[in-house]
PDB file of N, CA and C in Angstrom:
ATOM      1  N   UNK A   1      87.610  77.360  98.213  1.00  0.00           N
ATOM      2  CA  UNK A   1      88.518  77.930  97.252  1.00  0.00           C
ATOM      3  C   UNK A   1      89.938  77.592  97.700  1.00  0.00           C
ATOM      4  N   UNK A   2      90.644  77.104  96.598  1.00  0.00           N
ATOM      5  CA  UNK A   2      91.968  77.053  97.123  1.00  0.00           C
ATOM      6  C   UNK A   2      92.921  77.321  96.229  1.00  0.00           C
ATOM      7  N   UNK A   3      93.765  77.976  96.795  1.00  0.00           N
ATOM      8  CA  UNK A   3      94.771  78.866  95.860  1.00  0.00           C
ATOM      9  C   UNK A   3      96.184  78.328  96.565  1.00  0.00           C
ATOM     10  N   UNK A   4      96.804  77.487  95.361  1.00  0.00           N
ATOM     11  CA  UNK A   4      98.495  77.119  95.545  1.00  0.00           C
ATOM     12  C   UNK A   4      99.038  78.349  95.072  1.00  0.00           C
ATOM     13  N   UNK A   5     100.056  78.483  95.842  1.00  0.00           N
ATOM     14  CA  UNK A   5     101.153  78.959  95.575  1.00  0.00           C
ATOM     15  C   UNK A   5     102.050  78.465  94.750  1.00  0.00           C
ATOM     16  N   UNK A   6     102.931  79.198  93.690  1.00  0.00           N
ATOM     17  CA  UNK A   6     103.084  79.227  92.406  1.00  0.00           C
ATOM     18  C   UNK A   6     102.713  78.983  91.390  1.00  0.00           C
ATOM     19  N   UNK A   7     101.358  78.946  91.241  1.00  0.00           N
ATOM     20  CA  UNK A   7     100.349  79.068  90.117  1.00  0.00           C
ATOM     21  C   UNK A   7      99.961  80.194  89.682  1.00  0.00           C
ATOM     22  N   UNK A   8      99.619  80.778  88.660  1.00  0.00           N
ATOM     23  CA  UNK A   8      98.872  81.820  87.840  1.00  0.00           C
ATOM     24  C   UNK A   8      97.387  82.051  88.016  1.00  0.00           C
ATOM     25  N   UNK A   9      96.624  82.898  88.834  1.00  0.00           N
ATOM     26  CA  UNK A   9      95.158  82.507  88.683  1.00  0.00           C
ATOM     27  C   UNK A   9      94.569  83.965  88.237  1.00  0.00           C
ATOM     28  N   UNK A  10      93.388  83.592  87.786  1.00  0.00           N
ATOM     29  CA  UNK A  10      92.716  85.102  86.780  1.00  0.00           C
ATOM     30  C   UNK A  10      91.759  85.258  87.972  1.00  0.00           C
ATOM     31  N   UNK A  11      91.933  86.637  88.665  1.00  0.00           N
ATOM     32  CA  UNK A  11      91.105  87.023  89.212  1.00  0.00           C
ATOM     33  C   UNK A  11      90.217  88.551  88.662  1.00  0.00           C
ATOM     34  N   UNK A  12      88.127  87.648  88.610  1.00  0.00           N
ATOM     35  CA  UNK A  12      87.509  88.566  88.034  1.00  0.00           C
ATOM     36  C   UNK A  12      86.819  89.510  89.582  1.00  0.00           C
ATOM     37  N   UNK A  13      86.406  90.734  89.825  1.00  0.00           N
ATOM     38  CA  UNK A  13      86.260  91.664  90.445  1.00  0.00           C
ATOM     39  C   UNK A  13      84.386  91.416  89.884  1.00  0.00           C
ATOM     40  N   UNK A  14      83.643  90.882  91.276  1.00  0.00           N
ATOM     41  CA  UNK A  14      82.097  90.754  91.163  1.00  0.00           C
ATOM     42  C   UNK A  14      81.393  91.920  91.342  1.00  0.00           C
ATOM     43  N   UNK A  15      81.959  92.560  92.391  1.00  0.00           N
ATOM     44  CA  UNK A  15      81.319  93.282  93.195  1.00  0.00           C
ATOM     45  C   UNK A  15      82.156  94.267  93.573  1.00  0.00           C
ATOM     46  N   UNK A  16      82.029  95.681  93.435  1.00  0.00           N
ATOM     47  CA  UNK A  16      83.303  96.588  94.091  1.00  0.00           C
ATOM     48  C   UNK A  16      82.494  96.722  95.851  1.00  0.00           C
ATOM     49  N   UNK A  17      83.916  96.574  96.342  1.00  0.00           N
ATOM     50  CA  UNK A  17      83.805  96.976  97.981  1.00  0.00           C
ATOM     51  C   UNK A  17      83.043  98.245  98.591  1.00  0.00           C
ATOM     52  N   UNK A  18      82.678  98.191  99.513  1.00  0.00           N
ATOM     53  CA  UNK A  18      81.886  99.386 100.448  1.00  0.00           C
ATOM     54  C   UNK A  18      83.229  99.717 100.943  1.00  0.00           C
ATOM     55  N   UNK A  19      83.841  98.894 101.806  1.00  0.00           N
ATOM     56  CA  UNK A  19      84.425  99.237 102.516  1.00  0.00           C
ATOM     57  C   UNK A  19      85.909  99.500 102.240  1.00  0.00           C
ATOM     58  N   UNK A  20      86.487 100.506 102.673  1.00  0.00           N
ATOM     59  CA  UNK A  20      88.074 101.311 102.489  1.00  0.00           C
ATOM     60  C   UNK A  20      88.701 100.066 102.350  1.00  0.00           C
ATOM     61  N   UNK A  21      88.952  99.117 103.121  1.00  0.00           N
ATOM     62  CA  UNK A  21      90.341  98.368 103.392  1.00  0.00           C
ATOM     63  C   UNK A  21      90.122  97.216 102.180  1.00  0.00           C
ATOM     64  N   UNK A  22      88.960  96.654 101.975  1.00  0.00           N
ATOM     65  CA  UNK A  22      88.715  95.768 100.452  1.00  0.00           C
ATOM     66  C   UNK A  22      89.297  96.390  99.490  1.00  0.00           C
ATOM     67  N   UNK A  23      88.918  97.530  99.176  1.00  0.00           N
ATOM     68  CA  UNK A  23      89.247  98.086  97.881  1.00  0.00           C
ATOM     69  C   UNK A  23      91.312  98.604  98.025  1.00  0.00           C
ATOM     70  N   UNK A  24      91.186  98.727  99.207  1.00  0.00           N
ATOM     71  CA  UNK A  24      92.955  98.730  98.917  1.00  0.00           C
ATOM     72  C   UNK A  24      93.362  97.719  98.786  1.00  0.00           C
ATOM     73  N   UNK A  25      93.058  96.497  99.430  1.00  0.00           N
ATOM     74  CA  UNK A  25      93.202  94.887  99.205  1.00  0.00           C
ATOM     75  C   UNK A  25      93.592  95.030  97.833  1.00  0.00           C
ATOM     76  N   UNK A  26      92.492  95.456  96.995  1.00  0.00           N
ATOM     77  CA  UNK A  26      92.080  94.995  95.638  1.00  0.00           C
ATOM     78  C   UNK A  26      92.746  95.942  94.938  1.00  0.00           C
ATOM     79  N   UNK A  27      93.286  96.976  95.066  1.00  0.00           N
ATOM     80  CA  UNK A  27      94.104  97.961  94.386  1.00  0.00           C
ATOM     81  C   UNK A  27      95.228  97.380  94.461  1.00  0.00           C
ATOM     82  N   UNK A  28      95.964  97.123  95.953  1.00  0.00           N
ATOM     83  CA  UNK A  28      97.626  96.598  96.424  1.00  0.00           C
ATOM     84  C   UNK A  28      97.278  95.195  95.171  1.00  0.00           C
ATOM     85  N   UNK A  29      96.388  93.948  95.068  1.00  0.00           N
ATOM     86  CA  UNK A  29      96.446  93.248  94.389  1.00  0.00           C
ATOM     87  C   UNK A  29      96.977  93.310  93.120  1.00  0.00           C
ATOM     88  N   UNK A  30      96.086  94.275  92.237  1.00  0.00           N
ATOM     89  CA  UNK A  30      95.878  94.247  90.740  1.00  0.00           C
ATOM     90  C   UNK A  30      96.767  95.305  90.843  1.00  0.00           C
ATOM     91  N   UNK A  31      97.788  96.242  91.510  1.00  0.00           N
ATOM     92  CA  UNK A  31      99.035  96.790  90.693  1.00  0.00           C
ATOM     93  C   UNK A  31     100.510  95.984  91.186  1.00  0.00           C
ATOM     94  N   UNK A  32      99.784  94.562  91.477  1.00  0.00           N
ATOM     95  CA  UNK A  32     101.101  93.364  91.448  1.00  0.00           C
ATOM     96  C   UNK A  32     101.174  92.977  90.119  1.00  0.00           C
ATOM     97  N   UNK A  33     100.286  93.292  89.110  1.00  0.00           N
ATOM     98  CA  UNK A  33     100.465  92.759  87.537  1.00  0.00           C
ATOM     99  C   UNK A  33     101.827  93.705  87.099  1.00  0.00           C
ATOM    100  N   UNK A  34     102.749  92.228  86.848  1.00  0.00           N
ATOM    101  CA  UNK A  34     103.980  92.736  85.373  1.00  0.00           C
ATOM    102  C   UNK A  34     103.431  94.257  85.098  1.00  0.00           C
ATOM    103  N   UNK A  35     102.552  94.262  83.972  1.00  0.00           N
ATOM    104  CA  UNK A  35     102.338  95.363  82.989  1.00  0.00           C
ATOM    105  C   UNK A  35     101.813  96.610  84.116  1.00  0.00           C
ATOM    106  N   UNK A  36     101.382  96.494  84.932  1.00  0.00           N
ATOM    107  CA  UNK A  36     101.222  97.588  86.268  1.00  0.00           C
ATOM    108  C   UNK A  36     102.429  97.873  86.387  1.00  0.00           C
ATOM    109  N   UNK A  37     102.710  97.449  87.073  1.00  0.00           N
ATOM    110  CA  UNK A  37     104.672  97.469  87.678  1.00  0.00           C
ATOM    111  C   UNK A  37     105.412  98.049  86.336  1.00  0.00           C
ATOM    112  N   UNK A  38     105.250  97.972  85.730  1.00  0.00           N
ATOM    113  CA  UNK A  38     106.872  98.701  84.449  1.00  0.00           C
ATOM    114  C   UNK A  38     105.765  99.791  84.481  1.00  0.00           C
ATOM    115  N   UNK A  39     104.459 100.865  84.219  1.00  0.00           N
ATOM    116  CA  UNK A  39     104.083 101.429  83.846  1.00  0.00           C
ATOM    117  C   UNK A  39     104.101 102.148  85.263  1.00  0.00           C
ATOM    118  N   UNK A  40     103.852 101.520  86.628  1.00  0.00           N
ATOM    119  CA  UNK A  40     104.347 102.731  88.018  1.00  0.00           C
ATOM    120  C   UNK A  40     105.476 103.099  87.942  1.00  0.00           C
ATOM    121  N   UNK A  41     106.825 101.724  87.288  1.00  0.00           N
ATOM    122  CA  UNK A  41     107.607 102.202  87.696  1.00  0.00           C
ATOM    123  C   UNK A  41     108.411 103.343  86.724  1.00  0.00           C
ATOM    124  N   UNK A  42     107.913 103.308  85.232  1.00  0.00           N
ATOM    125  CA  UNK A  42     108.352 104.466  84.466  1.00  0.00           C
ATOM    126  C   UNK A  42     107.875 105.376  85.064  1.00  0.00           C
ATOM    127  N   UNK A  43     106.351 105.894  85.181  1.00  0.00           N
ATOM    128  CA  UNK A  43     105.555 107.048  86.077  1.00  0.00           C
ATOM    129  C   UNK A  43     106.354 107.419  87.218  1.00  0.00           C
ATOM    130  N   UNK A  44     107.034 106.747  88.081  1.00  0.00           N
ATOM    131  CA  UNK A  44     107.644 107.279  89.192  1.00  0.00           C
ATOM    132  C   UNK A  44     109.170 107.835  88.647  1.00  0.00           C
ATOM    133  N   UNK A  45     109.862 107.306  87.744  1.00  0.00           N
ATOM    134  CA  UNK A  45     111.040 107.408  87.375  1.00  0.00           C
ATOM    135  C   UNK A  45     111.040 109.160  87.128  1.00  0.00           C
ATOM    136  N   UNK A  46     109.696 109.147  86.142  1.00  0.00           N
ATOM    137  CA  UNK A  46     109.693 110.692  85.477  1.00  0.00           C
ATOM    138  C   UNK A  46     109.041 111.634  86.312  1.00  0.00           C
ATOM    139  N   UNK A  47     108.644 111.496  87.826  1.00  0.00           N
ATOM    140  CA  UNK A  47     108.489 111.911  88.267  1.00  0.00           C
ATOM    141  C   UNK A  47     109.214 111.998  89.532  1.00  0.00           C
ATOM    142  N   UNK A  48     109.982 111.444  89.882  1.00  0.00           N
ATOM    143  CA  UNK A  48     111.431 111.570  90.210  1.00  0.00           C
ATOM    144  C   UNK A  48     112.435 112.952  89.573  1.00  0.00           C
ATOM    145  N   UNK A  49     112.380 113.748  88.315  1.00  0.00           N
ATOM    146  CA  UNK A  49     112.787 114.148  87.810  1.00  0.00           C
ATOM    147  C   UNK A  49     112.094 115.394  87.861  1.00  0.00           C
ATOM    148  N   UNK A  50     111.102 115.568  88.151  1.00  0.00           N
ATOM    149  CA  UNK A  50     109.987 116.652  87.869  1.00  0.00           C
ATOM    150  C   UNK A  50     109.941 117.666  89.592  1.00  0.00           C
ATOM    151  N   UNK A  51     110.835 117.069  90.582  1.00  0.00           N
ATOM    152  CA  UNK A  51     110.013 117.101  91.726  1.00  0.00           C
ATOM    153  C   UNK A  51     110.398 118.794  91.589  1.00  0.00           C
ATOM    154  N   UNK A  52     110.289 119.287  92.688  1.00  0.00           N
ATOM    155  CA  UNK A  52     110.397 120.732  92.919  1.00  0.00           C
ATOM    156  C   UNK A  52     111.590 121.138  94.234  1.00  0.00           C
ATOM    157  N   UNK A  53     112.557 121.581  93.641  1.00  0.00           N
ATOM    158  CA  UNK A  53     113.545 121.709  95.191  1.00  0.00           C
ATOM    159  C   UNK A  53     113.403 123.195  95.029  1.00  0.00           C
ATOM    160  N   UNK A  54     113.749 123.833  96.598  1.00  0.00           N
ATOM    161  CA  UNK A  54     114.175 125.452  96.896  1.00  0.00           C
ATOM    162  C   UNK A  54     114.894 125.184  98.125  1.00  0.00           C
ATOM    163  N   UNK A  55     115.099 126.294  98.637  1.00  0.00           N
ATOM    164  CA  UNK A  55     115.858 126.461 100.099  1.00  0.00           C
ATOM    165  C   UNK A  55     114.855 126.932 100.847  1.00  0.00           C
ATOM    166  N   UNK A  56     114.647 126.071 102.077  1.00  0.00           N
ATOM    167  CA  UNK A  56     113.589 125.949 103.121  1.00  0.00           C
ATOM    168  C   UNK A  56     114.025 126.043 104.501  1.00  0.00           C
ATOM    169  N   UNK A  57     114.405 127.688 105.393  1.00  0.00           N
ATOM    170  CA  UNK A  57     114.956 127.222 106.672  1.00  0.00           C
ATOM    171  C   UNK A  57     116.451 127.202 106.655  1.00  0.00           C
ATOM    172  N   UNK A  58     117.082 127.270 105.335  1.00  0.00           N
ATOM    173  CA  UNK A  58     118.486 126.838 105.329  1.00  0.00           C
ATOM    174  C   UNK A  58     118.778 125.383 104.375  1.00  0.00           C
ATOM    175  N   UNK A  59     117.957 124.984 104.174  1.00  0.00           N
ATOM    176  CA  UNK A  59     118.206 123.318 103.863  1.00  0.00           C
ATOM    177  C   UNK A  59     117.205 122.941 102.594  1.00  0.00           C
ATOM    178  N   UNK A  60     117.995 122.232 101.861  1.00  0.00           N
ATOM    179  CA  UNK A  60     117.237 122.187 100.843  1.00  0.00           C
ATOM    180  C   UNK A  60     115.265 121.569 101.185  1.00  0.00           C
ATOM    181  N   UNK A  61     114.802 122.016 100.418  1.00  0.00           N
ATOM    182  CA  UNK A  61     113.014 121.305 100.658  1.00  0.00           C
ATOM    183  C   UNK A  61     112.749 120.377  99.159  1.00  0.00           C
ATOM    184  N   UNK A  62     112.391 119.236  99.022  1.00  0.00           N
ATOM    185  CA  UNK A  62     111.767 119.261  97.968  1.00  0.00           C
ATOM    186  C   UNK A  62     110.468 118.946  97.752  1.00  0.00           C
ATOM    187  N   UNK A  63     109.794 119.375  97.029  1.00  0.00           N
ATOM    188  CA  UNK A  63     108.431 118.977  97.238  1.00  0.00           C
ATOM    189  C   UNK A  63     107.781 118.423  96.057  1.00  0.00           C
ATOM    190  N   UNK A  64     107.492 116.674  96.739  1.00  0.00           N
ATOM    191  CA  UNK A  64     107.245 115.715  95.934  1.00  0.00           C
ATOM    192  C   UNK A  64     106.240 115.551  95.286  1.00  0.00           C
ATOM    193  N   UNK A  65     105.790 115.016  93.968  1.00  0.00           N
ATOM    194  CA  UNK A  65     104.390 115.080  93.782  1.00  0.00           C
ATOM    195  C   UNK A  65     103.852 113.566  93.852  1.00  0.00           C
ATOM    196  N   UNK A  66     102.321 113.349  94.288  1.00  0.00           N
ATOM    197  CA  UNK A  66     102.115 112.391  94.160  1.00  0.00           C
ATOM    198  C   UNK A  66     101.550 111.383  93.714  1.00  0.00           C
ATOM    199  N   UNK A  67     101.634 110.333  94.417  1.00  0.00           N
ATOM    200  CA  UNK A  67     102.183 109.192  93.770  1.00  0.00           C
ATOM    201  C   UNK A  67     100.589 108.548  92.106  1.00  0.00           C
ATOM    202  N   UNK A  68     101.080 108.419  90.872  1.00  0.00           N
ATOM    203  CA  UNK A  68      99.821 108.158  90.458  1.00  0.00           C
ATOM    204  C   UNK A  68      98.900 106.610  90.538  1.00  0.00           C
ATOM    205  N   UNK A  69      97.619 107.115  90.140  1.00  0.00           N
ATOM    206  CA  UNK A  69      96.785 106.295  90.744  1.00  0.00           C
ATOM    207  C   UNK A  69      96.710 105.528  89.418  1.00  0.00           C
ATOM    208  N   UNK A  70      97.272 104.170  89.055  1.00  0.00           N
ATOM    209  CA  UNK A  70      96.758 103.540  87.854  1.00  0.00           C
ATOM    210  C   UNK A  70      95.382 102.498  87.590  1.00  0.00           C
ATOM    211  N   UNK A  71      95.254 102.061  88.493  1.00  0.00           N
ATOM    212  CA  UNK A  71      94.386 100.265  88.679  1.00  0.00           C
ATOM    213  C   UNK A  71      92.849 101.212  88.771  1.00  0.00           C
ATOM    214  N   UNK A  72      91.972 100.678  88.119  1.00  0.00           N
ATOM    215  CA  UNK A  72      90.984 101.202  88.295  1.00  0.00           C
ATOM    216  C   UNK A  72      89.619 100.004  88.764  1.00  0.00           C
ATOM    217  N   UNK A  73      89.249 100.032  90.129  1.00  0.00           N
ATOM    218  CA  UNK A  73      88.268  98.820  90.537  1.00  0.00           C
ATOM    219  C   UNK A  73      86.577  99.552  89.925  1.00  0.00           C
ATOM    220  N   UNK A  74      86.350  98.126  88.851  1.00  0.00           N
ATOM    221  CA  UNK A  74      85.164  98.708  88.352  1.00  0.00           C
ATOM    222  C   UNK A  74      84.861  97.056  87.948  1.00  0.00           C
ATOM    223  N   UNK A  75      83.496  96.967  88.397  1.00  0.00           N
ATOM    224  CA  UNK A  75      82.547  95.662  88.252  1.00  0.00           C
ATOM    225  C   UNK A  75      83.061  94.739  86.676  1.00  0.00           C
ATOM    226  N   UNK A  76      83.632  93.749  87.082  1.00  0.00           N
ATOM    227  CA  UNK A  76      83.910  93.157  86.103  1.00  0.00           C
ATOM    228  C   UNK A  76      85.105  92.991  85.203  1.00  0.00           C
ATOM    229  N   UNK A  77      86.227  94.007  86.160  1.00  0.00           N
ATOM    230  CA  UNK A  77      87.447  94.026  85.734  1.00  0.00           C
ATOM    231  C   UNK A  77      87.952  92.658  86.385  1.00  0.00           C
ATOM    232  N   UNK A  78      88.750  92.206  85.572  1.00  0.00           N
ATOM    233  CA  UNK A  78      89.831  91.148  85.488  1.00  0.00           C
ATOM    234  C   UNK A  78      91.545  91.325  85.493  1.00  0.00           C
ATOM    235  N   UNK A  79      91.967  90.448  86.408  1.00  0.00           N
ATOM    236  CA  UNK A  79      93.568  90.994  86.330  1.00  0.00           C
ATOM    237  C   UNK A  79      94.505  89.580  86.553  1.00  0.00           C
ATOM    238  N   UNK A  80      95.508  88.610  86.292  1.00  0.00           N
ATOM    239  CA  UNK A  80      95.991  87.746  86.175  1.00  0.00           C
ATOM    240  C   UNK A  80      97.439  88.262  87.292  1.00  0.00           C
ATOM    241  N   UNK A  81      97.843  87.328  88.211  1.00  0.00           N
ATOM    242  CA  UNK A  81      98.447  87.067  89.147  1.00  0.00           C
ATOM    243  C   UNK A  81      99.290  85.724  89.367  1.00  0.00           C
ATOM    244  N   UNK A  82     100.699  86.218  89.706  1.00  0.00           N
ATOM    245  CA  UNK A  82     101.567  84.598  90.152  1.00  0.00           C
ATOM    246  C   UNK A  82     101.725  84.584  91.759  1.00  0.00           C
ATOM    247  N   UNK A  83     100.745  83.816  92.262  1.00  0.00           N
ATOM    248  CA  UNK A  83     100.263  83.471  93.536  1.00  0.00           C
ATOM    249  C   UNK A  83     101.670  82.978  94.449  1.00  0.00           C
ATOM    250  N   UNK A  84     101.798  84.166  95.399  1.00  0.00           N
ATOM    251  CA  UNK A  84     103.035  83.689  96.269  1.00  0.00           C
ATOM    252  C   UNK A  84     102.307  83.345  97.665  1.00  0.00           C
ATOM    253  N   UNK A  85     103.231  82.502  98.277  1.00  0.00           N
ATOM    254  CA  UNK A  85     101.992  81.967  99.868  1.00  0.00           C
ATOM    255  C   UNK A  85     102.329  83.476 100.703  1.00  0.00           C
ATOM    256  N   UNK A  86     102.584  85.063 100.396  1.00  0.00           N
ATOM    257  CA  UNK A  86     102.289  86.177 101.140  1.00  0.00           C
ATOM    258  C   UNK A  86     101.090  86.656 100.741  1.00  0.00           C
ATOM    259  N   UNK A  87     100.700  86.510  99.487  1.00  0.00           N
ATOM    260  CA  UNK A  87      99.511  87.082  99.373  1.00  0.00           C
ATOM    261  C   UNK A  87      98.499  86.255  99.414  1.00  0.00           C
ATOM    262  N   UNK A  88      98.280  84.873  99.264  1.00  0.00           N
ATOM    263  CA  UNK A  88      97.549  84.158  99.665  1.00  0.00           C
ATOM    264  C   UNK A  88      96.464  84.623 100.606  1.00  0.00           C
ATOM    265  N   UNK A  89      96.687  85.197 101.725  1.00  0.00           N
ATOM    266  CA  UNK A  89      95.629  85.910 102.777  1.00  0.00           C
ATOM    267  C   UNK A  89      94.976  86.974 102.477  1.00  0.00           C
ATOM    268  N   UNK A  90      95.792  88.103 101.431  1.00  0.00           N
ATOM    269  CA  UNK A  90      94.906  88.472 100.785  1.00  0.00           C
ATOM    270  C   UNK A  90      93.671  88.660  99.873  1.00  0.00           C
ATOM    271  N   UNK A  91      94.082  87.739  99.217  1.00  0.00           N
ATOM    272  CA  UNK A  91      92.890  87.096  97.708  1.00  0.00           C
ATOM    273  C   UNK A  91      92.238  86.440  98.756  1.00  0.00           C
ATOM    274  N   UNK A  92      92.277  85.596  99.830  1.00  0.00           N
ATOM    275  CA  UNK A  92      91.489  85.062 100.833  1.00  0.00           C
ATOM    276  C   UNK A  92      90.256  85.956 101.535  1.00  0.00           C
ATOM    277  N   UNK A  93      90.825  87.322 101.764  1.00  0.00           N
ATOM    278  CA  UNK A  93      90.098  88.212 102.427  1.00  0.00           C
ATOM    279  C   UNK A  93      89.128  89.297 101.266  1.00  0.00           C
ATOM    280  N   UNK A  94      89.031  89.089 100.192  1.00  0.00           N
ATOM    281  CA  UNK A  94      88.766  89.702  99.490  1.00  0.00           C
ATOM    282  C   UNK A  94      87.761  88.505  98.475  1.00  0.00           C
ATOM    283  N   UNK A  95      87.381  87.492  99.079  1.00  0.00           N
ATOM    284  CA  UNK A  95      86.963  86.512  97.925  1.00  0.00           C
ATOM    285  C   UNK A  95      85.613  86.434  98.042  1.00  0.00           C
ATOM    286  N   UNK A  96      84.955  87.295  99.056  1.00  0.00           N
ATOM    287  CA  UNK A  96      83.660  87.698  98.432  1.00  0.00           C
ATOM    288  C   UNK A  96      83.039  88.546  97.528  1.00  0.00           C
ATOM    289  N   UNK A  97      84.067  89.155  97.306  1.00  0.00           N
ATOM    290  CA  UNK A  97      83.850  90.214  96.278  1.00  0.00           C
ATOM    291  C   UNK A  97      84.653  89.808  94.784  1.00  0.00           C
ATOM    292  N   UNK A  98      85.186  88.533  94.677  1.00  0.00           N
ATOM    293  CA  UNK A  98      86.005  88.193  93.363  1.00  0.00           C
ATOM    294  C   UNK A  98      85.858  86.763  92.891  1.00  0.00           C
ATOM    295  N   UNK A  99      85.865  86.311  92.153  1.00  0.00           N
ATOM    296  CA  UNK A  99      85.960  85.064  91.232  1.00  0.00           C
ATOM    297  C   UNK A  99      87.629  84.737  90.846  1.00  0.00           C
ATOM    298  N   UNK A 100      87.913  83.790  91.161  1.00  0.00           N
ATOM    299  CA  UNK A 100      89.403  83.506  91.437  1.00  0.00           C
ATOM    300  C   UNK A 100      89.175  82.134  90.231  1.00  0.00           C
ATOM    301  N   UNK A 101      89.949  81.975  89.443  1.00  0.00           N
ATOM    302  CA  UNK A 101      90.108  81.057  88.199  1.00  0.00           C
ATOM    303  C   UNK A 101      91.633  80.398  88.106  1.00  0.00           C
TER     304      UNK A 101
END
C-alpha cells in the first residue's frame, strides 16, 4: 500500500478494532474530515459559552463540560482524507483494519 502525500484517499473501515489505541487511531483519523472539523468546532464554540463558573477557595472555578463525541467507528463506514506525510504512519498502523482507495 502506498499512500503519497498530498493526495485525497477514501478510506473504508473493514473491521472495527479490539484494541483501545486502533480505534483512537481511527477516531483522531476520521474527525480530520473538513465537515468533522466545522461541526467540533461550532459544538465547542457553544459550549464554550455554556460552561459553569462560581467562586472556589477564593478564585474563580469553572467547570467544563465535555468534550463531544462525533465520529462513529462502525463496519463499513467510509471517510475521505488529504494525506499529509504526519499522518501517513497512522493510516499505516491501522491498515489492517481499513481499505485505503
Amino acid at each position: 500500500m502506498t499512500i503519497t502525500p498530498g493526495s485525497t484517499v477514501t478510506i473504508t473501515l473493514n473491521q472495527v478494532p479490539a484494541e483501545p489505541k486502533y480505534r483512537k487511531t481511527l477516531q483522531r483519523l476520521m474527525r480530520m474530515q473538513p465537515s468533522v472539523q466545522r461541526v467540533l468546532t461550532r459544538i465547542a464554540t457553544a459550549r464554550g459559552r455554556d460552561n459553569v463558573t462560581q467562586q472556589r477557595g477564593g478564585r474563580i472555578w469553572t467547570a467544563r463540560m465535555k468534550a463531544t463525541k462525533v465520529v462513529n467507528l462502525s463496519k463499513g463506514a467510509s471517510f475521505s482524507l488529504f494525506v499529509t506525510p504526519q499522518i501517513v504512519p497512522d493510516i499505516k498502523s491501522v491498515s489492517k483494519f481499513v481499505t485505503v482507495k
